[in-house]
N, C-alpha and C. Protein backbone atom coordinates (compact mmCIF):
# COMPACT_ATOMS: atom_id res chain seq x y z
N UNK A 1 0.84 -1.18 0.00
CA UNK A 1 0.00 0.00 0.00
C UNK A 1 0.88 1.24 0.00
N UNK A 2 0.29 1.98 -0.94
CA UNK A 2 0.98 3.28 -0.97
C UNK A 2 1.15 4.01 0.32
N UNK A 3 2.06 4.88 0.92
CA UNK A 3 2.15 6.14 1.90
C UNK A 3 2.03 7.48 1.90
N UNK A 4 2.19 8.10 0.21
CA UNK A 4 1.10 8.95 -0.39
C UNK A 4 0.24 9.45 0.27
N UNK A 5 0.06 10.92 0.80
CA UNK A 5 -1.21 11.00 1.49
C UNK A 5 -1.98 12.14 0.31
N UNK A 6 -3.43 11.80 -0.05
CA UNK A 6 -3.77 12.59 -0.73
C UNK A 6 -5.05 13.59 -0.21
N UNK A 7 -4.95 14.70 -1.05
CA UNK A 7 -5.89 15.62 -0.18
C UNK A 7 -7.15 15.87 -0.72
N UNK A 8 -8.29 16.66 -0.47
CA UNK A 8 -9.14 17.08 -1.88
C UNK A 8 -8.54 17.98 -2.66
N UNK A 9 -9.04 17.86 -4.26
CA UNK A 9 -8.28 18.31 -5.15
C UNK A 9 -8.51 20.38 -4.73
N UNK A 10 -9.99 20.08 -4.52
CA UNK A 10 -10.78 21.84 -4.36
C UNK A 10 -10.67 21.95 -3.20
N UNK A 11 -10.17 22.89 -2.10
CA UNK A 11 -9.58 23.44 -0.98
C UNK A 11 -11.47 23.70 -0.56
N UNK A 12 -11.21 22.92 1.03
CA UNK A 12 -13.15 23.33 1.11
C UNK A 12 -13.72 22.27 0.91
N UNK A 13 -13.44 20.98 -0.33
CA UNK A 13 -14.42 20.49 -1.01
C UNK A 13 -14.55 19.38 0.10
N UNK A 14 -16.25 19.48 0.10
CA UNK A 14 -16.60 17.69 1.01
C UNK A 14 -16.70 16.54 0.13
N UNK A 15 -15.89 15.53 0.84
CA UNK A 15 -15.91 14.13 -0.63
C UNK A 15 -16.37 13.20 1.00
N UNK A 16 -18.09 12.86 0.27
CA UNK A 16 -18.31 11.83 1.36
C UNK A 16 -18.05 10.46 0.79
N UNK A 17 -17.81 9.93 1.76
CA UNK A 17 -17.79 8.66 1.56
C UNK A 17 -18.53 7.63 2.23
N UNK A 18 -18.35 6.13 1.64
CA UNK A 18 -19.96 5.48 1.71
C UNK A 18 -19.71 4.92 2.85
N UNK A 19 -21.23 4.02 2.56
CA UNK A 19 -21.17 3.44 4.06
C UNK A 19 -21.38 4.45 5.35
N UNK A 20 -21.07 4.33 6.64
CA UNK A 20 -21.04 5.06 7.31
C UNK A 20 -19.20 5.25 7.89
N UNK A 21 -18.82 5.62 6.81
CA UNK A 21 -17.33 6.25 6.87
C UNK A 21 -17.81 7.81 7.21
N UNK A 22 -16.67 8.66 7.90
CA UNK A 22 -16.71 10.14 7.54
C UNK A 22 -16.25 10.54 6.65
N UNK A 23 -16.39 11.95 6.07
CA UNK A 23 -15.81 12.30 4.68
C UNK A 23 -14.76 12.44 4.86
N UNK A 24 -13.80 12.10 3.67
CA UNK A 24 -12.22 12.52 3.65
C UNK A 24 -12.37 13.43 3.98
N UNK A 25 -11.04 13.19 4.68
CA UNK A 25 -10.61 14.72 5.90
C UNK A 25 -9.71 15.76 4.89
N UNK A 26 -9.78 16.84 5.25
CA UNK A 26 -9.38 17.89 4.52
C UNK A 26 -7.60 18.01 4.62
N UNK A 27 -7.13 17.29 5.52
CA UNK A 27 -5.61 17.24 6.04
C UNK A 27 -5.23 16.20 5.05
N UNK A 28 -6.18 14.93 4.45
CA UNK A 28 -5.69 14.02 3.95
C UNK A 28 -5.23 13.00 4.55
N UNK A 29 -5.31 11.65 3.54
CA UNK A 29 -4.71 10.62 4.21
C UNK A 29 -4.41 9.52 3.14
N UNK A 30 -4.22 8.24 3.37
CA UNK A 30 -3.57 7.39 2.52
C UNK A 30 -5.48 6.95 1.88
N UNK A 31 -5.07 6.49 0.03
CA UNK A 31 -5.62 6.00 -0.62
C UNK A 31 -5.64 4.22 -0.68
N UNK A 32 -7.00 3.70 -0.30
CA UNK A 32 -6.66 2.05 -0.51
C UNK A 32 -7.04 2.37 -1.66
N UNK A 33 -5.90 1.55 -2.54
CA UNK A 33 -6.54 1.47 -4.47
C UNK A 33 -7.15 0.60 -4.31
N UNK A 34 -7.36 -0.46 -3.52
CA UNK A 34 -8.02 -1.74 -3.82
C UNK A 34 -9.59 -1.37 -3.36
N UNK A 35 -9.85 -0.33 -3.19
CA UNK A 35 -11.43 0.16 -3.00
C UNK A 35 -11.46 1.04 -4.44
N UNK A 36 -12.30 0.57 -5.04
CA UNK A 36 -12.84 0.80 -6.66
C UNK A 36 -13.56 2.39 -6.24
N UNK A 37 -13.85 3.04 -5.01
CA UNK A 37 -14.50 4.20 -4.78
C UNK A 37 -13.52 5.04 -4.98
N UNK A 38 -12.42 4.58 -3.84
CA UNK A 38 -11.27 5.63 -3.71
C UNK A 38 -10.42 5.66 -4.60
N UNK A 39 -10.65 4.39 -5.55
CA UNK A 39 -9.48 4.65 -6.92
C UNK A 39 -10.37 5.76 -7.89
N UNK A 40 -11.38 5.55 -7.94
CA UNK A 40 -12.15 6.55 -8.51
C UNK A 40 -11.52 8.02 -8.73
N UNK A 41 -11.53 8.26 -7.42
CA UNK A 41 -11.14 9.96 -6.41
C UNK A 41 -10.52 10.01 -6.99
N UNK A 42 -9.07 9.65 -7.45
CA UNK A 42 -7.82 9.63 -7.60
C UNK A 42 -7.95 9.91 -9.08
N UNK A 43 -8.46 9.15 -9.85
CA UNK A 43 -8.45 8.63 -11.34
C UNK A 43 -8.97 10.32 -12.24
N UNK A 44 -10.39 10.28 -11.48
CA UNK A 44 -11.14 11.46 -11.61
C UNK A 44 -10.44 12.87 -11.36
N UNK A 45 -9.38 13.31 -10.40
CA UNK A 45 -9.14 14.02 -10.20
C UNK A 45 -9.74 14.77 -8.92
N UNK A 46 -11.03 14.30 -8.40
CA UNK A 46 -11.31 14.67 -7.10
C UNK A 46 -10.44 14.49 -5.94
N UNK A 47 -9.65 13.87 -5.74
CA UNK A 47 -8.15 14.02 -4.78
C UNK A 47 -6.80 14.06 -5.48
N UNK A 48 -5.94 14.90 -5.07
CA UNK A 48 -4.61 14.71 -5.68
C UNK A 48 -3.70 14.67 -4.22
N UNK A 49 -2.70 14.16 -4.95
CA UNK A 49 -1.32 13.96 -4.03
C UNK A 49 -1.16 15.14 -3.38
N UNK A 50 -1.13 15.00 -1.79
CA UNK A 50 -0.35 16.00 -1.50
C UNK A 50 1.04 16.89 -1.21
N UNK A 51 1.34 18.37 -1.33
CA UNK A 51 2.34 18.56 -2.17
C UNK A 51 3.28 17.84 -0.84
N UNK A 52 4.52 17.65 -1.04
CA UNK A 52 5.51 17.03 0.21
C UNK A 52 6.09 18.36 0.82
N UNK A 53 6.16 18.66 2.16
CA UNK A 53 6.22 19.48 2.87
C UNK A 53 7.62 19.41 3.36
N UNK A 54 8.72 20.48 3.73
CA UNK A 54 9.79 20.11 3.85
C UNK A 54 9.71 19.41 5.20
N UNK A 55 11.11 18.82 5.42
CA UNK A 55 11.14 18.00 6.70
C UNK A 55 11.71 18.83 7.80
N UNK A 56 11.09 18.69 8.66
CA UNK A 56 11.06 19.19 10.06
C UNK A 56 12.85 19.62 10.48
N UNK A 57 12.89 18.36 10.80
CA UNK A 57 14.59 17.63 11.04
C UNK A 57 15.27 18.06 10.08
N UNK A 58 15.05 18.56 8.81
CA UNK A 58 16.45 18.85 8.14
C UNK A 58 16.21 20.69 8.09
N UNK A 59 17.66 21.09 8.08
CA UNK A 59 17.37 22.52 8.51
C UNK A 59 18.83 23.13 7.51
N UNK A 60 18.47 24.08 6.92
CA UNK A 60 18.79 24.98 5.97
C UNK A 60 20.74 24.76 6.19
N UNK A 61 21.08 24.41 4.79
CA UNK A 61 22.17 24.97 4.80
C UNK A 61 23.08 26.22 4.94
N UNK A 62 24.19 26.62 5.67
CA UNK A 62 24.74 27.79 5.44
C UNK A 62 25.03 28.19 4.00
N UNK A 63 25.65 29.39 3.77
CA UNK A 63 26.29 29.49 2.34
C UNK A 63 27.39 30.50 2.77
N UNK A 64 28.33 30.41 1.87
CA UNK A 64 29.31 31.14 2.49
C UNK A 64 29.81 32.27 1.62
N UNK A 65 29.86 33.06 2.17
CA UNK A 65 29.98 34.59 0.88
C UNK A 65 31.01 35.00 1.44
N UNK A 66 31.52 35.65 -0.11
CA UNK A 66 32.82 36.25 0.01
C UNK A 66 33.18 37.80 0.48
């Protein structure tokens, strides 16, 4: 399974989902492809990848000027 977390594509947008699931959360989370709903989302364009955020732990190089 992917680790990919994807978000809604439209900032705002409610994507419910079935059953008595809650709607994808607006923070995002991992896609099961093996659910034909949520491959949908993906396929369609109603969720995209979200963008990768820098990492916490790594912290800016110096640069050194002359």
């Amino acid at each position: 399974m992917s680790e990919d977390i994807y978000i809604p594509a439209k900032k705002g947008e409610r994507i419910p989902m079935p059953g008595n699931q809650p709607d994808w959360p607006a923070d995002g989370r991992t896609v099961n492809f093996a659910s034909p709903y949520e491959a949908r989302l993906v396929a369609d364009g109603t969720l995209k990848l979200k963008p990768a955020s820098a990492d916490p732990e790594q912290k800016p190089t110096a640069r050194r000027t002359k």
